[in-house]
N, C-alpha and C. Protein backbone atom coordinates (compact mmCIF):
# COMPACT_ATOMS: atom_id res chain seq x y z
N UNK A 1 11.51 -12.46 -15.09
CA UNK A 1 10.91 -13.42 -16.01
C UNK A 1 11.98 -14.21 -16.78
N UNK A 2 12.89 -13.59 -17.12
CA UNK A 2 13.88 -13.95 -17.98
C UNK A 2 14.55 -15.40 -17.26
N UNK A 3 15.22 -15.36 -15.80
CA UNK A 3 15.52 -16.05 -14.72
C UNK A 3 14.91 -17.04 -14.69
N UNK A 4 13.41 -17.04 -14.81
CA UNK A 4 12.41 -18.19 -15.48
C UNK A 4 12.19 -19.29 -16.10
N UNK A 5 13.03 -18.81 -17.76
CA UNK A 5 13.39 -19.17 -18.85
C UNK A 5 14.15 -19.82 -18.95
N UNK A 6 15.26 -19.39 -17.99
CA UNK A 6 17.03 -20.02 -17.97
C UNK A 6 16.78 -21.11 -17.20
N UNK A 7 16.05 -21.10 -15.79
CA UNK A 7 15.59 -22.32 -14.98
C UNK A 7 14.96 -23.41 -15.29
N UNK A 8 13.95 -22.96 -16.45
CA UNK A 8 13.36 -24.65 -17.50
C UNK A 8 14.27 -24.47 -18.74
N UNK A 9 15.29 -24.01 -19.29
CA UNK A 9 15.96 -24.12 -19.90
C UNK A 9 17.75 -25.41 -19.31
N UNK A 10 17.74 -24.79 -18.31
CA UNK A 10 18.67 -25.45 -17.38
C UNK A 10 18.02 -26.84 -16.75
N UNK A 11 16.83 -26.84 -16.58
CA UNK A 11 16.47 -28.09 -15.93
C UNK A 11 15.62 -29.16 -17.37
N UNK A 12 15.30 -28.65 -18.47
CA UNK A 12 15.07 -29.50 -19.22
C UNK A 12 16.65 -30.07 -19.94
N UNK A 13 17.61 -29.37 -20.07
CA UNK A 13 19.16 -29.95 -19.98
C UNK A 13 19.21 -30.59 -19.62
N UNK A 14 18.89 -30.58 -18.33
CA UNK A 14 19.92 -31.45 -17.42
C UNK A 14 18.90 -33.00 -17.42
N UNK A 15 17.76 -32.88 -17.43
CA UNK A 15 16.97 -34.03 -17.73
C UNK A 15 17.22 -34.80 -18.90
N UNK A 16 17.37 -33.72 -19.86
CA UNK A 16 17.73 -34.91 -21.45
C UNK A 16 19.24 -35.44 -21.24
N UNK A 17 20.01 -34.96 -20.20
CA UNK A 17 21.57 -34.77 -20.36
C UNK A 17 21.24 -35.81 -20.03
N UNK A 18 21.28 -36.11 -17.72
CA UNK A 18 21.51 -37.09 -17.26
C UNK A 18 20.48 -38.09 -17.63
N UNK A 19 19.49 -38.13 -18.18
CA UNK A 19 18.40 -39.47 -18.27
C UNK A 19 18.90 -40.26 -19.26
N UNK A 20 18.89 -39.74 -20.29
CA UNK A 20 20.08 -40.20 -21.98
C UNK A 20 21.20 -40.70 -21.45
N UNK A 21 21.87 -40.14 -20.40
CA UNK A 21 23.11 -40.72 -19.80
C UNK A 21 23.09 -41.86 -19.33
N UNK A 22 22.06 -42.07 -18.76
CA UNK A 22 21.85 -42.92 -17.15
C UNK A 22 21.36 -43.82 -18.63
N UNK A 23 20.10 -43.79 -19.79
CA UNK A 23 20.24 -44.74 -20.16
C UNK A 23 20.65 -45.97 -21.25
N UNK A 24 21.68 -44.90 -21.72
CA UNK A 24 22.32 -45.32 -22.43
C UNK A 24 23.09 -46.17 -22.06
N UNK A 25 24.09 -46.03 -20.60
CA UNK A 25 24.86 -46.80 -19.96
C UNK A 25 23.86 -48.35 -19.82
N UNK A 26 23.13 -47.90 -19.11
CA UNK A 26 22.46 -49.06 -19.13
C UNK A 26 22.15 -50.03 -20.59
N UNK A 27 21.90 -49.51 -20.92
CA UNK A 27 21.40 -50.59 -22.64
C UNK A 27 23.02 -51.21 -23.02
N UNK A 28 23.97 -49.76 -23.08
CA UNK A 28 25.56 -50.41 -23.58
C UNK A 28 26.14 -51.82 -22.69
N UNK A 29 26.01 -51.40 -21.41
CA UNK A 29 26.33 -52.63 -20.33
C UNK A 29 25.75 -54.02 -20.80
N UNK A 30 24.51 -53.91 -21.17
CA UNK A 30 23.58 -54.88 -21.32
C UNK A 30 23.90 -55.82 -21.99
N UNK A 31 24.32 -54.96 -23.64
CA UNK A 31 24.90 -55.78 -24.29
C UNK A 31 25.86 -56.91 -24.29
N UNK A 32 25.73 -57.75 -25.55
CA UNK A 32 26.47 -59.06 -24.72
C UNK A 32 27.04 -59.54 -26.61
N UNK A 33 27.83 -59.85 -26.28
CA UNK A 33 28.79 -60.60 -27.57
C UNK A 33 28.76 -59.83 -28.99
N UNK A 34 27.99 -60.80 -30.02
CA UNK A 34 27.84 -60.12 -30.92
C UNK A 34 26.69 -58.53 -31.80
N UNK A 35 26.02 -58.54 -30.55
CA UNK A 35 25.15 -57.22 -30.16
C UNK A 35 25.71 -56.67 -29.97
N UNK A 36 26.90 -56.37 -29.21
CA UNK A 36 27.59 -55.44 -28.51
C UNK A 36 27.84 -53.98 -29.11
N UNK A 37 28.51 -54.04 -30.51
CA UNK A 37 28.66 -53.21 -31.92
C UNK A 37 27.92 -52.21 -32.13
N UNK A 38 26.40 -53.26 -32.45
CA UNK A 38 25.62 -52.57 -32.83
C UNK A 38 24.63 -51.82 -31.73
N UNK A 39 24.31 -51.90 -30.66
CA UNK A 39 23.25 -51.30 -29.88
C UNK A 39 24.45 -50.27 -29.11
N UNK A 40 25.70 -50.53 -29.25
CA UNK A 40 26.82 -49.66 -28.47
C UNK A 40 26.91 -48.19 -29.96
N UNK A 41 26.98 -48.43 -30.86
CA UNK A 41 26.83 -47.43 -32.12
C UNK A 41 25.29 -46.84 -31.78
N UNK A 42 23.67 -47.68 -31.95
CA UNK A 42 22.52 -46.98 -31.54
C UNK A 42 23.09 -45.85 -30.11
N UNK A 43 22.95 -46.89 -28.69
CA UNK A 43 23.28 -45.33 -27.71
C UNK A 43 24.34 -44.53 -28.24
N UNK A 44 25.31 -44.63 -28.65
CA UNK A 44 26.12 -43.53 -28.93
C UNK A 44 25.65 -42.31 -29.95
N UNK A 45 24.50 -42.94 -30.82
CA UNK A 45 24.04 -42.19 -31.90
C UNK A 45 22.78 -41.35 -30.83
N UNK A 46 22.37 -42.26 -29.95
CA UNK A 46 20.90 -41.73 -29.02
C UNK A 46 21.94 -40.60 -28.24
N UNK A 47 22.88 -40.58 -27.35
CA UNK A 47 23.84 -40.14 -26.17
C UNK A 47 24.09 -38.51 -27.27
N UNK A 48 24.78 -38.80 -28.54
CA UNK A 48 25.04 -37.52 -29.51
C UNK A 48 24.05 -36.83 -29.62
N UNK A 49 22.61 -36.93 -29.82
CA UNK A 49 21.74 -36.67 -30.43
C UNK A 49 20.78 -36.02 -29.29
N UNK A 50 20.94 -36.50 -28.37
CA UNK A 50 19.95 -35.92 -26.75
C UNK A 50 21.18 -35.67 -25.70
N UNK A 51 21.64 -36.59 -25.43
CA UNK A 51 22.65 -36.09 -24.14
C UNK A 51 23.28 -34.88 -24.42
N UNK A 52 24.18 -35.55 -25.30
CA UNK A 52 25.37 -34.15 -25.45
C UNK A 52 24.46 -32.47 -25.75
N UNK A 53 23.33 -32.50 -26.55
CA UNK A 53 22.61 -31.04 -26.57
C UNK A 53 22.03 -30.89 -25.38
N UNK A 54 21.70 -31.75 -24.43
CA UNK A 54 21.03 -31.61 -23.33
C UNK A 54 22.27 -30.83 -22.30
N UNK A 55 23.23 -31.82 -22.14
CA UNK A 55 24.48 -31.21 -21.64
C UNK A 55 24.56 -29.63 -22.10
N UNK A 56 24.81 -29.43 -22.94
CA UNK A 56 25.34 -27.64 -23.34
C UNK A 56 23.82 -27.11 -23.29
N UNK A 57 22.45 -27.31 -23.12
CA UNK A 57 21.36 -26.60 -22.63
C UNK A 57 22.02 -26.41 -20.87
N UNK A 58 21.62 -27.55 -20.35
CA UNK A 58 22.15 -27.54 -19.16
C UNK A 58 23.25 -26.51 -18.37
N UNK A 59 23.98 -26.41 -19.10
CA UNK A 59 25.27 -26.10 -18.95
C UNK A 59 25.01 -24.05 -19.13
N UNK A 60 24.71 -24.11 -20.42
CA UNK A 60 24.06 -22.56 -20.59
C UNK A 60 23.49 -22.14 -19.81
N UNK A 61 22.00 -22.48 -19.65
CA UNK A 61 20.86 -22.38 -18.36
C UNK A 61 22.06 -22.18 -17.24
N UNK A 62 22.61 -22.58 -16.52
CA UNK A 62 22.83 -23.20 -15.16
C UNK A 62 23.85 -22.12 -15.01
N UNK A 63 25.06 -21.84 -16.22
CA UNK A 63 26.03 -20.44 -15.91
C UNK A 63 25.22 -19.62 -15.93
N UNK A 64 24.26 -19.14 -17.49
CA UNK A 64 23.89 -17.73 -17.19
C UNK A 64 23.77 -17.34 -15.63
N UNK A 65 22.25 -18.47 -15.28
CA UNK A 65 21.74 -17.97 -14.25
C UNK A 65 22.61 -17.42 -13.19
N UNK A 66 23.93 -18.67 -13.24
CA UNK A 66 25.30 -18.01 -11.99
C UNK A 66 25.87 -16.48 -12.09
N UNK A 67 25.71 -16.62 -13.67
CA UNK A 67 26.80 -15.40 -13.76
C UNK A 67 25.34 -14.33 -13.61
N UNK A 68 23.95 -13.92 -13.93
CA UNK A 68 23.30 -13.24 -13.62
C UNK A 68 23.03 -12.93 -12.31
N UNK A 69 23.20 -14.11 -11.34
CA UNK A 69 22.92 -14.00 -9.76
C UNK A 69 24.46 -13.88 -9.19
N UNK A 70 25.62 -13.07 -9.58
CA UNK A 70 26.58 -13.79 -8.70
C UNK A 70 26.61 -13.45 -7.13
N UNK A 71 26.35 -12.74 -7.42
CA UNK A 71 26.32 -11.92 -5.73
C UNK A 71 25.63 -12.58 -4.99
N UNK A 72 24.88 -13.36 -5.46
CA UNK A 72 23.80 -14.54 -4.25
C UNK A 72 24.31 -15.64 -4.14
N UNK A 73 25.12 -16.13 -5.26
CA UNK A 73 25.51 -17.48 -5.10
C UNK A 73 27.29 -17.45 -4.99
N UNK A 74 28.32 -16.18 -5.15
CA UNK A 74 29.19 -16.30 -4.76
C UNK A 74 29.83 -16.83 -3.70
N UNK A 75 28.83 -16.70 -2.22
CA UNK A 75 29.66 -17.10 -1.42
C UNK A 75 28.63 -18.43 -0.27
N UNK A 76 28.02 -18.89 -1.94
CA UNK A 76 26.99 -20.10 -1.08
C UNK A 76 28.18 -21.29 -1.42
N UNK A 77 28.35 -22.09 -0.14
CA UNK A 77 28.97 -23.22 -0.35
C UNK A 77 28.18 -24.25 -1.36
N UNK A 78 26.81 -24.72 -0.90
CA UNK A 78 26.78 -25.36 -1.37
C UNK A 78 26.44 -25.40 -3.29
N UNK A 79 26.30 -24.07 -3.68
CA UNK A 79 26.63 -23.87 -5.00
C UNK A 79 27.69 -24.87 -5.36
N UNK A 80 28.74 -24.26 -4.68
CA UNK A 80 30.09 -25.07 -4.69
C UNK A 80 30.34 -26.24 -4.73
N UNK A 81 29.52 -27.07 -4.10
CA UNK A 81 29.19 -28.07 -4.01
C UNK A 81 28.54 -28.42 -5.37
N UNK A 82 27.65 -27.88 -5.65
CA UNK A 82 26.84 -28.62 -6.64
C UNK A 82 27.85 -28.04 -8.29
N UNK A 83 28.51 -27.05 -8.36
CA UNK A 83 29.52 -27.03 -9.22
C UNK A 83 30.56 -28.20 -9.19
N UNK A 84 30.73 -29.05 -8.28
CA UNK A 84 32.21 -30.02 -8.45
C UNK A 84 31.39 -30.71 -8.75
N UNK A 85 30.04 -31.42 -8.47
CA UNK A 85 28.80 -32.41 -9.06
C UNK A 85 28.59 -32.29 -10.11
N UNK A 86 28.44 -31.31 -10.59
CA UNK A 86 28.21 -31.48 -12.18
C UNK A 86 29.45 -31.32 -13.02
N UNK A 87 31.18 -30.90 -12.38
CA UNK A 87 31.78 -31.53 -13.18
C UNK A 87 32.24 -33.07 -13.31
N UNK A 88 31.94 -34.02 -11.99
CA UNK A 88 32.16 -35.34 -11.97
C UNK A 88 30.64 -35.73 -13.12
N UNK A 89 29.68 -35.35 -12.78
CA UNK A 89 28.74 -35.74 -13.65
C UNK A 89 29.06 -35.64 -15.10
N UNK A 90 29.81 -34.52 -15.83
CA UNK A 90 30.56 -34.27 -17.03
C UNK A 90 31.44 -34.98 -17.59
N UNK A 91 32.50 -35.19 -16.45
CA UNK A 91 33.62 -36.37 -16.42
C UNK A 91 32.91 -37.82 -16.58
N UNK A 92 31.86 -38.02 -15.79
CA UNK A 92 31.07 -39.82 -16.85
C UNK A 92 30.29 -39.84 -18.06
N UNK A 93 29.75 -38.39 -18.33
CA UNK A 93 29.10 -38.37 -19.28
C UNK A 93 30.84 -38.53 -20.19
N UNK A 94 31.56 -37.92 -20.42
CA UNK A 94 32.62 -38.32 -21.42
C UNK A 94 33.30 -39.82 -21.41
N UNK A 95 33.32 -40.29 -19.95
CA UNK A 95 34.10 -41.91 -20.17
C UNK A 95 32.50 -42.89 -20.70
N UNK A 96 31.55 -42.29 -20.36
CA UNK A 96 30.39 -43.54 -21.21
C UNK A 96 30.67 -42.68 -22.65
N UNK A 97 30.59 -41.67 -22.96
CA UNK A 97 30.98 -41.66 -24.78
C UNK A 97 32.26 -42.10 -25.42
N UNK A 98 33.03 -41.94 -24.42
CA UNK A 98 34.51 -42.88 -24.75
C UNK A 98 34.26 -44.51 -24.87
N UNK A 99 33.93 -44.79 -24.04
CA UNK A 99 33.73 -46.68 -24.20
C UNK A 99 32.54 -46.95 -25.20
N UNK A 100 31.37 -45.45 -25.29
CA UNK A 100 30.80 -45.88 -26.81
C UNK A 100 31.05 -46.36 -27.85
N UNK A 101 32.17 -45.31 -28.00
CA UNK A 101 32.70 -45.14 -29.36
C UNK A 101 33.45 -45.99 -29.14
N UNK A 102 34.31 -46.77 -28.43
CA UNK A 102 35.17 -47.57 -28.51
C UNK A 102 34.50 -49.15 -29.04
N UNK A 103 33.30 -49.21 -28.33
CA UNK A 103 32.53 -50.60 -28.54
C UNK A 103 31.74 -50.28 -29.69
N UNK A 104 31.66 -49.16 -30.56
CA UNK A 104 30.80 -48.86 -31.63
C UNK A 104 31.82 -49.33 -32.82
N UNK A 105 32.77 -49.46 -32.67
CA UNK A 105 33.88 -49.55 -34.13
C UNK A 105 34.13 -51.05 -33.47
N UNK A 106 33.72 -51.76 -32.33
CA UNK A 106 34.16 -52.95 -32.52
C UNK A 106 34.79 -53.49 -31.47
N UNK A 107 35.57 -52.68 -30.77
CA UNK A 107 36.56 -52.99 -29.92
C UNK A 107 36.57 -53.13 -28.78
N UNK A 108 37.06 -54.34 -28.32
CA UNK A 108 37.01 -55.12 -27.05
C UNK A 108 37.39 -54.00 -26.35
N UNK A 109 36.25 -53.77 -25.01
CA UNK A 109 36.17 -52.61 -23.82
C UNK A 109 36.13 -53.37 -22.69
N UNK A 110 36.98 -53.36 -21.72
CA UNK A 110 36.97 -54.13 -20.84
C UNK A 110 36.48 -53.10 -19.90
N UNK A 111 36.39 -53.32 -18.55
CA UNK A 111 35.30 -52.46 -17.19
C UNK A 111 34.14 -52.38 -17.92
N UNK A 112 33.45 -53.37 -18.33
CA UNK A 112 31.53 -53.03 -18.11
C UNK A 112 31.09 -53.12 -17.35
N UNK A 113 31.78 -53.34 -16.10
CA UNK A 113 30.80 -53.72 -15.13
C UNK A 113 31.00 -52.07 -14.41
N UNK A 114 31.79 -51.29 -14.84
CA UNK A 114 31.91 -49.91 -14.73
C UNK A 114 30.84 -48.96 -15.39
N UNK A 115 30.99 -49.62 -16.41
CA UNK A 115 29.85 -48.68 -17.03
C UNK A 115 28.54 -49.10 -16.73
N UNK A 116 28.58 -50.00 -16.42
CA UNK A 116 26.69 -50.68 -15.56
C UNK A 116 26.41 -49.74 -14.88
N UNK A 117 27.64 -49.28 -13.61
CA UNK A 117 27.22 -48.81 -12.60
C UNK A 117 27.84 -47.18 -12.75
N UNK A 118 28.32 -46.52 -13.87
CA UNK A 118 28.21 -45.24 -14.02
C UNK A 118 27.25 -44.60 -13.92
N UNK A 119 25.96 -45.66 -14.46
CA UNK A 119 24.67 -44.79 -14.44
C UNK A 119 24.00 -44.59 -13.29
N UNK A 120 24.18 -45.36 -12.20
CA UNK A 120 24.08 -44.95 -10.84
C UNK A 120 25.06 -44.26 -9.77
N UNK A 121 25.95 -43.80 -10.27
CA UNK A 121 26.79 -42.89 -10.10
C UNK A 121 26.50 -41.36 -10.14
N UNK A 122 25.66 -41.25 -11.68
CA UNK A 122 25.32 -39.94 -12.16
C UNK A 122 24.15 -40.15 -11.02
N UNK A 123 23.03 -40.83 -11.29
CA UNK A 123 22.19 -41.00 -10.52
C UNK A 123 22.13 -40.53 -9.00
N UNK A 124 22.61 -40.92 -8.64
CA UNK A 124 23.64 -40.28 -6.56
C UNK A 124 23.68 -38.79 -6.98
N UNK A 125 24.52 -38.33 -7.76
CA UNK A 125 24.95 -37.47 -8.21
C UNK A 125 23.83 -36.25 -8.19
N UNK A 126 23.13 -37.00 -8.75
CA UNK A 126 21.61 -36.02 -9.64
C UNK A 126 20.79 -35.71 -8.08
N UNK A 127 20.82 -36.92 -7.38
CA UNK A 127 19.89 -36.35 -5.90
C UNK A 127 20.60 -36.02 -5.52
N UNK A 128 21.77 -35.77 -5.19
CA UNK A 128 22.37 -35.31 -4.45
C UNK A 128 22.57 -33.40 -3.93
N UNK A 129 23.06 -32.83 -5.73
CA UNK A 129 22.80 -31.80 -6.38
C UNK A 129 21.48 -31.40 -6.10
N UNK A 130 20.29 -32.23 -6.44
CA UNK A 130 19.11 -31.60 -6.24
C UNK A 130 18.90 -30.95 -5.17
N UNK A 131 19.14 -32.05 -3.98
CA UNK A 131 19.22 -32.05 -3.03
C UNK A 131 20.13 -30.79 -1.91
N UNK A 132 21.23 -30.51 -2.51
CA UNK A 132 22.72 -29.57 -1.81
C UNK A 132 21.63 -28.73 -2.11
N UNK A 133 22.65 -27.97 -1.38
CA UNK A 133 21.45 -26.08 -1.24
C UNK A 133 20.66 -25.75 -0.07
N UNK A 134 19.58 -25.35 -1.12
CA UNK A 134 18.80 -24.88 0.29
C UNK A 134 17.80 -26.15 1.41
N UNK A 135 17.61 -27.22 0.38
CA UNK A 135 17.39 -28.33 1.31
C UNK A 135 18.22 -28.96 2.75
N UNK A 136 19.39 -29.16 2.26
CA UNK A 136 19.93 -29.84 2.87
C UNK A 136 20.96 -28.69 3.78
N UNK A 137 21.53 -27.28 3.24
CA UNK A 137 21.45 -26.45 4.11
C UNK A 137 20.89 -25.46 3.87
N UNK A 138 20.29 -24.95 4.99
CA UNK A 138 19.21 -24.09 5.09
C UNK A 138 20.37 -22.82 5.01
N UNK A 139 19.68 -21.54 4.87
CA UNK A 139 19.94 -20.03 4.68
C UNK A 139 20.30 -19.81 6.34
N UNK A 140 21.01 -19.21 6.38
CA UNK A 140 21.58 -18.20 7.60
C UNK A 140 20.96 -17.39 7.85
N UNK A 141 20.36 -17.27 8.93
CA UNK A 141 19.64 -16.28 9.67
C UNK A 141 20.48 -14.58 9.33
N UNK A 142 20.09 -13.64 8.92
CA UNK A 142 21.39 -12.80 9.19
C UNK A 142 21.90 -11.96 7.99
């Protein structure tokens, strides 16, 4: 039952993480001249406030469960797989709070057209992960 708990604990994470992610990028990109400031300070205040707790739900959920199952998932590749996915997914969630905060105090951020498309990055990312495992490889006979 407990295993349960950690699984909508881990998957409501990862929903507030990457969705807050995916759309924050989007709204920050959007922005244009003297908007820029202010709706780049709003997502960064929205990204603090849902992403980042969503992230460390996520993140909790998703070890326990590893470290409770290791013996099942020690020697699954595509675990493995979906562990280097969610640290590249980690790694954009920090460069979109970096160019937040950078365009929140003001300051000319050049690559937006990077951060447009970070959020479809995570996005790939997110089916992808969903996807690795037992979908895409099946269990070994054996």
């Amino acid at each position: 039952m407990h295993l349960l708990w950690l699984k909508a604990l881990h998957l409501v994470g990862a929903f507030l993480w990457l969705g807050t992610s995916i759309g924050v990028a989007l709204v920050a990109a959007a922005a244009a001249g003297d908007q820029r400031a202010p709706v780049a300070a709003l997502a960064r205040r929205v990204a603090l406030r849902i992403a980042t707790p969503g992230l460390v739900l996520a993140f909790v959920g998703g070890l326990t469960m590893l470290a409770l199952s290791w013996d099942l998932y020690a020697r699954a590749g595509w675990m493995h797989g979906k562990l280097l996915l969610v640290v590249i997914a980690a790694g954009l969630h920090g460069a979109i709070s970096g160019k937040l905060r950078k365009m929140a105090g003001g300051a000319e951020v050049g690559g937006l057209a990077g951060l447009a498309y970070a959020y479809l990055a995570i996005l790939v990312l997110v089916v992808v992960a969903v996807l690795l495992g037992p979908v895409l490889i099946p269990a070994r006979a054996g």
